[in-house]
Protein backbone atom coordinates (compact mmCIF):
# COMPACT_ATOMS: atom_id res chain seq x y z
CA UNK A 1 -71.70 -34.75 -21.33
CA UNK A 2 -72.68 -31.90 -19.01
CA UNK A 3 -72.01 -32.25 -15.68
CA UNK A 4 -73.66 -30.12 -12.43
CA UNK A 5 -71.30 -29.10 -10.17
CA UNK A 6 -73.03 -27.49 -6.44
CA UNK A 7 -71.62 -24.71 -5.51
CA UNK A 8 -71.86 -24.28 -1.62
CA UNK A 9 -69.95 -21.04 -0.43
CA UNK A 10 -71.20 -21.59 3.34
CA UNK A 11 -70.10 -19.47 6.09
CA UNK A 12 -66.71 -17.46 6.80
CA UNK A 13 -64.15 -17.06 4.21
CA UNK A 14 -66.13 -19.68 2.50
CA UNK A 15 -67.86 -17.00 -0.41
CA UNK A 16 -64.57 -15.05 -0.27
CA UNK A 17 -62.36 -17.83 -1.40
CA UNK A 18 -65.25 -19.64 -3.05
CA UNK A 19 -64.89 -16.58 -5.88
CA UNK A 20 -61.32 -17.69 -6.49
CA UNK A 21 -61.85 -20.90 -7.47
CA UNK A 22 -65.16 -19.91 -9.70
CA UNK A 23 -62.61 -17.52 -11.93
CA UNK A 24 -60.86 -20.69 -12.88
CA UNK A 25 -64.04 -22.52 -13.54
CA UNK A 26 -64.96 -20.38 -15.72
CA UNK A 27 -61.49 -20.16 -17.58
CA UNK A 28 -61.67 -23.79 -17.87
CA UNK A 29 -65.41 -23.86 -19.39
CA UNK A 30 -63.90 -21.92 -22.07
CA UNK A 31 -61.17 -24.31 -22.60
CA UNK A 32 -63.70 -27.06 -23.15
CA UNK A 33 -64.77 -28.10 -19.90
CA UNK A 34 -68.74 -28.57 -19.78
CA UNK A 35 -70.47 -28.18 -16.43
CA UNK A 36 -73.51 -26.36 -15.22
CA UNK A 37 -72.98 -24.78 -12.29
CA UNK A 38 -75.43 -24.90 -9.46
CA UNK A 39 -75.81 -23.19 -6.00
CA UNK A 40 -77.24 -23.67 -2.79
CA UNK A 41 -76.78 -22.88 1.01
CA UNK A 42 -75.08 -25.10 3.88
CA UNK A 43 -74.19 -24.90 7.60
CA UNK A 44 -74.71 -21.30 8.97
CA UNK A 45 -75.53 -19.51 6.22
CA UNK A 46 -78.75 -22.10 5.52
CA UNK A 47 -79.70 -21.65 9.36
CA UNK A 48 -79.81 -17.77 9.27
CA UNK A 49 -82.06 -18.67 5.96
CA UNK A 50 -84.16 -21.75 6.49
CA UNK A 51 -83.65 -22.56 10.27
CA UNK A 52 -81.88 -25.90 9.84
CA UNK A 53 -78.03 -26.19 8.52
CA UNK A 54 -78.72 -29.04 5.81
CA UNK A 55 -82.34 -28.34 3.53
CA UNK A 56 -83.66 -30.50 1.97
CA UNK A 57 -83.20 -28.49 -1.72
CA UNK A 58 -79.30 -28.43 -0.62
CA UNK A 59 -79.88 -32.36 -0.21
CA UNK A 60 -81.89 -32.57 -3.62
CA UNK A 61 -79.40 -30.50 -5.62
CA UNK A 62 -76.44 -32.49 -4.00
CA UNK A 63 -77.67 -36.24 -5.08
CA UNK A 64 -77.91 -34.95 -8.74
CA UNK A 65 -74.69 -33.42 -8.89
CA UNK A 66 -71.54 -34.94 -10.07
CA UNK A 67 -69.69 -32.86 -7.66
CA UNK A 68 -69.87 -30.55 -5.23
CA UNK A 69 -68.01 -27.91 -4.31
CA UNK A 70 -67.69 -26.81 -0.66
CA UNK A 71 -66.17 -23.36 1.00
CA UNK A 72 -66.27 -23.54 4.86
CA UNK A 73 -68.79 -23.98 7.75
CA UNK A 74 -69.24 -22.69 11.02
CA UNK A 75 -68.47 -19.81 13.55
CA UNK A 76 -68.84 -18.39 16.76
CA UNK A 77 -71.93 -16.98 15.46
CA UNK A 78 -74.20 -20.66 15.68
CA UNK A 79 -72.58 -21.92 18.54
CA UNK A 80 -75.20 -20.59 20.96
CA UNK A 81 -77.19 -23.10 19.31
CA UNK A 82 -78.62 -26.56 20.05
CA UNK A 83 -75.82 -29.12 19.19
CA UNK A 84 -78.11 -30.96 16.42
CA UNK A 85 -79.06 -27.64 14.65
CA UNK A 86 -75.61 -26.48 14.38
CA UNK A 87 -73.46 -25.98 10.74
CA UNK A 88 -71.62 -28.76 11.26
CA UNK A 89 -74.30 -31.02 11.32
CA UNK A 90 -75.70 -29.86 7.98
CA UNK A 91 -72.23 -31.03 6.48
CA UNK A 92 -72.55 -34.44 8.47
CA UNK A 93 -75.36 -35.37 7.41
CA UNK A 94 -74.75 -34.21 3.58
CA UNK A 95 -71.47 -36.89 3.87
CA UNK A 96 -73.89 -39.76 5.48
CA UNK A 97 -76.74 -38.73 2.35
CA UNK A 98 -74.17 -39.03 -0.41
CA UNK A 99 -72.31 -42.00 1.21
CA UNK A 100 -69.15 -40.39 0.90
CA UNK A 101 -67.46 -42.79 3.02
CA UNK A 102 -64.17 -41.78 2.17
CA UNK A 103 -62.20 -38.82 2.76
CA UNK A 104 -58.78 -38.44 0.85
CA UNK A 105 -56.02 -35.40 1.97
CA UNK A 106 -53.29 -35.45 0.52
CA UNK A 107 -50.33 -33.79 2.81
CA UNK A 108 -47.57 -32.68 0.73
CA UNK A 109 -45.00 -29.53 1.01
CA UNK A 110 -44.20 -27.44 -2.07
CA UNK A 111 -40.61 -26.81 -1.77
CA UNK A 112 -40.97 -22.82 -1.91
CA UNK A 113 -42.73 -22.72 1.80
CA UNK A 114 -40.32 -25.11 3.04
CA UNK A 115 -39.25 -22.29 5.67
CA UNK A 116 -42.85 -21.77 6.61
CA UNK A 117 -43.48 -25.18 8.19
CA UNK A 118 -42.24 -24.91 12.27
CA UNK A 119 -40.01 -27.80 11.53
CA UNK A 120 -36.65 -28.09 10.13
CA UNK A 121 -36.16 -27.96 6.42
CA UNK A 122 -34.30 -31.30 6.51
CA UNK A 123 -37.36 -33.23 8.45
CA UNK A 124 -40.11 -31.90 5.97
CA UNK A 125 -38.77 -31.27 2.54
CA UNK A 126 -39.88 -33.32 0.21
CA UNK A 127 -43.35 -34.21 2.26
CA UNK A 128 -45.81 -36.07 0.46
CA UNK A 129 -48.22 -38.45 2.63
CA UNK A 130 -52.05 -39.42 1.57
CA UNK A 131 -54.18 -39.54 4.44
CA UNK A 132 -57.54 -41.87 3.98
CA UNK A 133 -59.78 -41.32 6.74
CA UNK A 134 -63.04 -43.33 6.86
CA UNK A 135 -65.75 -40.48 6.84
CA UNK A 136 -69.46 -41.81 8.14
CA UNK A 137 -69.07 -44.32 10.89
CA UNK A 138 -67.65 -44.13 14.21
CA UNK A 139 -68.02 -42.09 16.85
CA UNK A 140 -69.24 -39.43 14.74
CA UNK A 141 -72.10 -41.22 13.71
CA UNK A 142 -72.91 -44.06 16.27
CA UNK A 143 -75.96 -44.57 18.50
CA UNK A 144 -76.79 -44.45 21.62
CA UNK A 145 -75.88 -40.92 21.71
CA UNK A 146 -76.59 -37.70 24.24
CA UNK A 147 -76.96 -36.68 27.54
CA UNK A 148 -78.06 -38.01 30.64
CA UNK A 149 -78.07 -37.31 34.37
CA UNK A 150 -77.28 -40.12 36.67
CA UNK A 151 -77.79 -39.37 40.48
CA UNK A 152 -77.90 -35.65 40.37
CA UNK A 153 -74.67 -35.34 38.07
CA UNK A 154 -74.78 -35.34 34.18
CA UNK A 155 -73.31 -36.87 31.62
CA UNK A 156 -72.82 -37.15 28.25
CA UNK A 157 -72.53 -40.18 26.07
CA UNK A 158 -70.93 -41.31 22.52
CA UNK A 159 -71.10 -44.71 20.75
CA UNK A 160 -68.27 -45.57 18.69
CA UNK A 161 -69.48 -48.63 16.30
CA UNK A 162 -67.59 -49.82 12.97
CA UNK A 163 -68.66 -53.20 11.32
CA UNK A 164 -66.28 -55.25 9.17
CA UNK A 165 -67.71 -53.91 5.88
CA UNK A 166 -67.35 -50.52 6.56
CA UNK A 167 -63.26 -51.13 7.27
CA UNK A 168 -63.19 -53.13 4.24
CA UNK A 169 -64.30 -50.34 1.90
CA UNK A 170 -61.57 -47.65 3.41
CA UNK A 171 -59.18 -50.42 3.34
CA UNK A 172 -59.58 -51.35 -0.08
CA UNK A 173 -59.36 -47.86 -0.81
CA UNK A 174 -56.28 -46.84 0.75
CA UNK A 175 -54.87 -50.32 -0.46
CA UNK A 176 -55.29 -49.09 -4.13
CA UNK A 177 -53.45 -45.75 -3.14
CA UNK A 178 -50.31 -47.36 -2.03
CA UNK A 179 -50.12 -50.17 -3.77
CA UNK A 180 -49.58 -47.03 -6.80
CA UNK A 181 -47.57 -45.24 -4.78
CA UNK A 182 -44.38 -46.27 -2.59
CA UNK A 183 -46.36 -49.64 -1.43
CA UNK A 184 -46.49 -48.69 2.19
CA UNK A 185 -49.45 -48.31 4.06
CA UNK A 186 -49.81 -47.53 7.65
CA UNK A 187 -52.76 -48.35 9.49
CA UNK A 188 -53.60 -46.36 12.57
CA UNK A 189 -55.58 -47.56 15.47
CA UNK A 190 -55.97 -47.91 18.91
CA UNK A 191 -55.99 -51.25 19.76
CA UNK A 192 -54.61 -52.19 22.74
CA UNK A 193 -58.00 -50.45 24.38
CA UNK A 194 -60.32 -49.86 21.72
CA UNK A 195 -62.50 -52.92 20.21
CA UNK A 196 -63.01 -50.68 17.22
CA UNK A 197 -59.73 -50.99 16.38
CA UNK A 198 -59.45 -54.56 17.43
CA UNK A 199 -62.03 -55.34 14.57
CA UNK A 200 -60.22 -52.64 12.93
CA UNK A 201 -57.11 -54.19 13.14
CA UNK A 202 -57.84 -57.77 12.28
CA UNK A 203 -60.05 -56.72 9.11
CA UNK A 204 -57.30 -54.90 7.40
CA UNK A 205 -54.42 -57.81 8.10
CA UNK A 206 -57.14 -59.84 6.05
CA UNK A 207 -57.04 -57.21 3.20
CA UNK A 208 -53.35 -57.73 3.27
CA UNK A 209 -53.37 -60.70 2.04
CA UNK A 210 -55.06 -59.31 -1.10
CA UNK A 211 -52.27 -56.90 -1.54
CA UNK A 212 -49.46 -58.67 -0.97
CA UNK A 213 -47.17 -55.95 -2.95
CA UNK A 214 -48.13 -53.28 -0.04
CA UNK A 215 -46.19 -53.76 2.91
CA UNK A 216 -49.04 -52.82 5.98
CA UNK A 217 -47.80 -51.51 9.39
CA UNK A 218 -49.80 -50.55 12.12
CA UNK A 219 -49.03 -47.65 14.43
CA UNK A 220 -51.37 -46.74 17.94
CA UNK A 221 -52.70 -43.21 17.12
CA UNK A 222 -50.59 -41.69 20.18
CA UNK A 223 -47.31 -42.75 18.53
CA UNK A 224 -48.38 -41.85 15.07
CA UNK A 225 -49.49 -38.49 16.25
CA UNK A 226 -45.92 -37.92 17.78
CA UNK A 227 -44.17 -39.93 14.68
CA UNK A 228 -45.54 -37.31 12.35
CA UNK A 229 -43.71 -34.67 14.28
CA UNK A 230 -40.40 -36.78 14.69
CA UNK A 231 -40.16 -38.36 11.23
CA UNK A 232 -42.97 -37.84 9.07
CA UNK A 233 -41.16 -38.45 5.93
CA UNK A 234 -41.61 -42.33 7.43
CA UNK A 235 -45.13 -42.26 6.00
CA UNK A 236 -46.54 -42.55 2.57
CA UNK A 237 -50.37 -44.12 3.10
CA UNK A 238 -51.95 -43.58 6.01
CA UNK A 239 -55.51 -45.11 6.42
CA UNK A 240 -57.57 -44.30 9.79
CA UNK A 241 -61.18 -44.09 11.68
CA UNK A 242 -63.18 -41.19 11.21
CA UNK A 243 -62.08 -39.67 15.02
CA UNK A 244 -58.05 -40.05 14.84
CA UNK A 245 -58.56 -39.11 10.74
CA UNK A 246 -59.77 -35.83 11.65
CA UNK A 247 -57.49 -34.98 14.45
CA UNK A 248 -54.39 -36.44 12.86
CA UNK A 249 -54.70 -34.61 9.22
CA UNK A 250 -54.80 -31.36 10.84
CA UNK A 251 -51.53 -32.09 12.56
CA UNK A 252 -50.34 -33.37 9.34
CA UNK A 253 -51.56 -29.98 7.57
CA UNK A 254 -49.28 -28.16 9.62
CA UNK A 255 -46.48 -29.60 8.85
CA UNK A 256 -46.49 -27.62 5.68
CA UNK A 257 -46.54 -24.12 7.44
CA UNK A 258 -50.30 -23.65 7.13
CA UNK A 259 -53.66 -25.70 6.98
CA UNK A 260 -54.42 -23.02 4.31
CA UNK A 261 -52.38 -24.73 1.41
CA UNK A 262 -54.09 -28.16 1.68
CA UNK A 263 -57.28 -29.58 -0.37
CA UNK A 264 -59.56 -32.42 0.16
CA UNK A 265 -62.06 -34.47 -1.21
CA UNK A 266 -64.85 -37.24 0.17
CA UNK A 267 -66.04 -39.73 -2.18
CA UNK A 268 -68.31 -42.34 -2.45
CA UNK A 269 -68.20 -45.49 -4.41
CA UNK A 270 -69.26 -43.57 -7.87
CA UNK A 271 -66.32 -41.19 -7.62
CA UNK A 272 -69.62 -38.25 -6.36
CA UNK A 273 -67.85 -36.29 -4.04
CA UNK A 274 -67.31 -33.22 -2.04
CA UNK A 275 -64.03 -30.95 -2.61
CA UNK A 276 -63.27 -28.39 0.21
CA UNK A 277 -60.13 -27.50 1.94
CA UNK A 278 -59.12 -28.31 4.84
CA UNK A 279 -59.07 -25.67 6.87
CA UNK A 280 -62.32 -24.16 8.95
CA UNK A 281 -64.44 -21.12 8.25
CA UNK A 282 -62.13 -18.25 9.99
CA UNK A 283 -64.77 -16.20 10.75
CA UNK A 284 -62.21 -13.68 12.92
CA UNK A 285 -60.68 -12.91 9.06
CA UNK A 286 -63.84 -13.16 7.15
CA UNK A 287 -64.45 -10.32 5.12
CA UNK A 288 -60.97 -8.52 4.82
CA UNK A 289 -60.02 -10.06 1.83
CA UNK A 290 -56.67 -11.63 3.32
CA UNK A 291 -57.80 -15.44 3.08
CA UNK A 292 -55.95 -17.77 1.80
CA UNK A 293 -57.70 -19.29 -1.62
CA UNK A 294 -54.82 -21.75 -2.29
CA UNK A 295 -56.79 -24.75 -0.63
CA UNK A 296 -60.33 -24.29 -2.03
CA UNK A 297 -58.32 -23.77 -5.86
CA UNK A 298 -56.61 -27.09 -5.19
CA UNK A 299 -59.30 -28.46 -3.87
CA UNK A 300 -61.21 -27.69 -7.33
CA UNK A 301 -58.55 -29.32 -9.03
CA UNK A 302 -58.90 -32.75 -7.56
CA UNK A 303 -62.76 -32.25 -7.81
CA UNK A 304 -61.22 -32.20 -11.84
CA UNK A 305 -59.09 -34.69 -10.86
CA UNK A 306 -61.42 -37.34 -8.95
CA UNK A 307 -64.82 -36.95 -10.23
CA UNK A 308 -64.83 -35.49 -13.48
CA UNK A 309 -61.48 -37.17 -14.46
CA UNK A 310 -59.80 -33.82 -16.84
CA UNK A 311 -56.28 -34.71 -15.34
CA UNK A 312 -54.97 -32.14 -17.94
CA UNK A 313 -57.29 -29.48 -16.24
CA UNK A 314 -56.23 -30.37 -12.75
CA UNK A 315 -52.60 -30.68 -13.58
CA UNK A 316 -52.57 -26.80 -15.17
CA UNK A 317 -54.33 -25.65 -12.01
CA UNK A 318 -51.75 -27.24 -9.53
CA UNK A 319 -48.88 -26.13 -11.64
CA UNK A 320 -50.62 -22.62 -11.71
CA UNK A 321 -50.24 -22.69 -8.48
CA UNK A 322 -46.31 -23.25 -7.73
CA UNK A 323 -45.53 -21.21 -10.32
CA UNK A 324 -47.29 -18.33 -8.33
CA UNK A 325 -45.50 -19.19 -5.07
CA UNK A 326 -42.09 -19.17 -7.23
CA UNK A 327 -43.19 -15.76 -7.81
CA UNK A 328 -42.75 -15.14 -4.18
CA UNK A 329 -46.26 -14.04 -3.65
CA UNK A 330 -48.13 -15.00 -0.80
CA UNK A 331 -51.12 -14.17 1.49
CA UNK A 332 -50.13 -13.37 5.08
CA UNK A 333 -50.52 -16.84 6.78
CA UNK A 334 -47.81 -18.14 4.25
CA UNK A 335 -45.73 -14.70 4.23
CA UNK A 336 -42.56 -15.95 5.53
CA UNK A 337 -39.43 -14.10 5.26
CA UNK A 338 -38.88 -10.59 3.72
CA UNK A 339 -38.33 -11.77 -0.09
CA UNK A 340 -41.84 -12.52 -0.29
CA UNK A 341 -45.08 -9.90 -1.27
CA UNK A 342 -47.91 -10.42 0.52
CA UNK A 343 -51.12 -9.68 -1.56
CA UNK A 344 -54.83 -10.17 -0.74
CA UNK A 345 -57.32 -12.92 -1.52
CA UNK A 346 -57.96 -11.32 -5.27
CA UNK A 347 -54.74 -10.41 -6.37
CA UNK A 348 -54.04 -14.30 -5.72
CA UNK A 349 -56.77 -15.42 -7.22
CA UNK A 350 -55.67 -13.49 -10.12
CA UNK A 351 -52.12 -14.58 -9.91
CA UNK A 352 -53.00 -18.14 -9.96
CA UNK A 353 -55.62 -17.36 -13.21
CA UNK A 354 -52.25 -15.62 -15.29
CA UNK A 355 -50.44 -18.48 -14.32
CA UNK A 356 -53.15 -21.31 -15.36
């Protein structure tokens, strides 16, 4: 069967490293895999077109996908805007169409950019967490929301809801992940304060009791965020809210020298999802061909990996990729010491393509 992949370069670096990854696509086509290739505009790049970050043919094109594929959005450029009509909003509201309630990063170090990460060798080699983040409720998402002016002074106001189904779906997710991994799973929370995470809390002991082969901590999002620094290596599973997922995966990206290296995907209950990396749009490098495309290439491969199940295809693309690094090239944000090359966006690109 043919599948459609979207292709949605968005703003930035986004169509720079975008190109990377739709070399190997096309390498991979010829080694059997069959998928149409569609593309549409998102975040900035739709605004400066159609006025709004999210149209409605981007939403069209999206729900009969299999996958999509996303680059980057955002940039000093939109943020003059309204706060409802910028990028970022067209992305939000793409995750809350396609119910992709469920956002998987997976935080691991390869061993050749051990000496790139701003900890010691000994407290990050051998990193390899999974970070499930619940991706369309919360604070994000909840109503009442906006601004308001209450005698003479304003103010500005945020909802944080979760009900007991929506903590049961990441939970059973991240449940399934450790209980095939190391059987550890940390849940992260705030509840000593928080009656999110009081609900939060008491819904995934209940899972636990389903998976009685995981062993389930819990950890307040302060210590966790300070654990990760200390002892990361302590974590295998981590499952989270949508607010402390997004804050605490981009610490955890940087524990392996740079948030360039690290993929991502957000799925729904169909295994439709959208792969992009990690990292933002980097509008202050856009353009000079230095980007690093290592994220939005493994990011394609568990879009092979997750939604069009080709593990063969994925596994060739991330083994592509440390073989390139063992090469000692790099692009500049992973340069580190003077045995290394440093070669542009391309040239890795078309490493990572004579490697595959």
């Amino acid at each position: 069967m043919t599948n459609e992949i979207l292709i949605l370069p968005g703003d930035g670096i986004g169509p720079e490293i975008m190109n990377e990854a739709i070399k190997i696509i096309d390498v991979c086509k010829k080694k059997g895999l069959e998928v149409i290739l569609r593309y549409a505009k998102i975040g900035g790049d739709a605004i400066d077109t159609f006025g709004v970050p999210l149209p409605n043919e981007t939403i069209n094109m999206a729900k009969n996908a299999r996958a999509i594929l996303l680059g980057a959005v955002g940039g000093a450029k939109w943020d003059c805007l309204d706060i409802y009509n910028r990028p970022e909003k067209g992305l939000l509201k793409l995750r809350k169409s396609l119910n992709l309630f469920c956002n998987i990063r997976p935080i691991f170090l390869y061993k050749q950019l051990s000496e790139a990460s701003s900890l010691k060798i000994e407290v990050i080699s051998g990193l390899n967490i999974i970070i499930v983040r619940e991706l369309i409720g919360g604070i994000y998402f909840g109503q009442p929301r906006g601004f308001n002016n209450y005698s003479g002074i304003r103010c500005g106001y945020n909802t944080c809801i979760y009900d007991e189904t929506q903590i049961r779906n990441i939970g059973r997710v991240a449940f399934e992940i450790a209980i095939n991994r190391k059987k550890r799973l940390c849940s992260i929370d705030k509840a000593n304060v928080l009656e999110t995470s009081m609900l939060w809390r008491e819904v995934m002991c209940s899972l636990a009791y389903e998976y009685k082969d995981v062993e389930l901590s819990h950890m307040y999002i302060d210590n966790a965020a300070m654990q990760l620094v200390r002892e990361p290596k302590q974590f295998d599973v981590i499952v989270t809210d949508n607010m402390f997922g997004d804050i605490i995966s981009d610490e955890a990206a940087m524990l392996t020298g740079s948030i360039g290296m690290l993929p991502s995907a957000s799925l729904n209950n169909e295994g439709k999802g959208i792969f992009e990396p990690c990292h933002g749009s980097a509008p202050d490098i856009a353009g000079k061909n230095i980007a690093n495309p290592l994220a939005m290439i493994l990011s394609l491969a568990m879009m092979l990996r997750y939604s069009l199940f080709n593990t063969k295809l994925a596994e060739r693309i991330e083994n592509a990729v440390s073989n390139v690094l063992d090469w000692n090239l790099r692009t500049y944000d992973i340069a580190g010491d003077f045995k290394t090359r440093i070669i542009s966006t391309k040239e890795l690109g078309n490493m990572i393509l004579e490697a595959f």
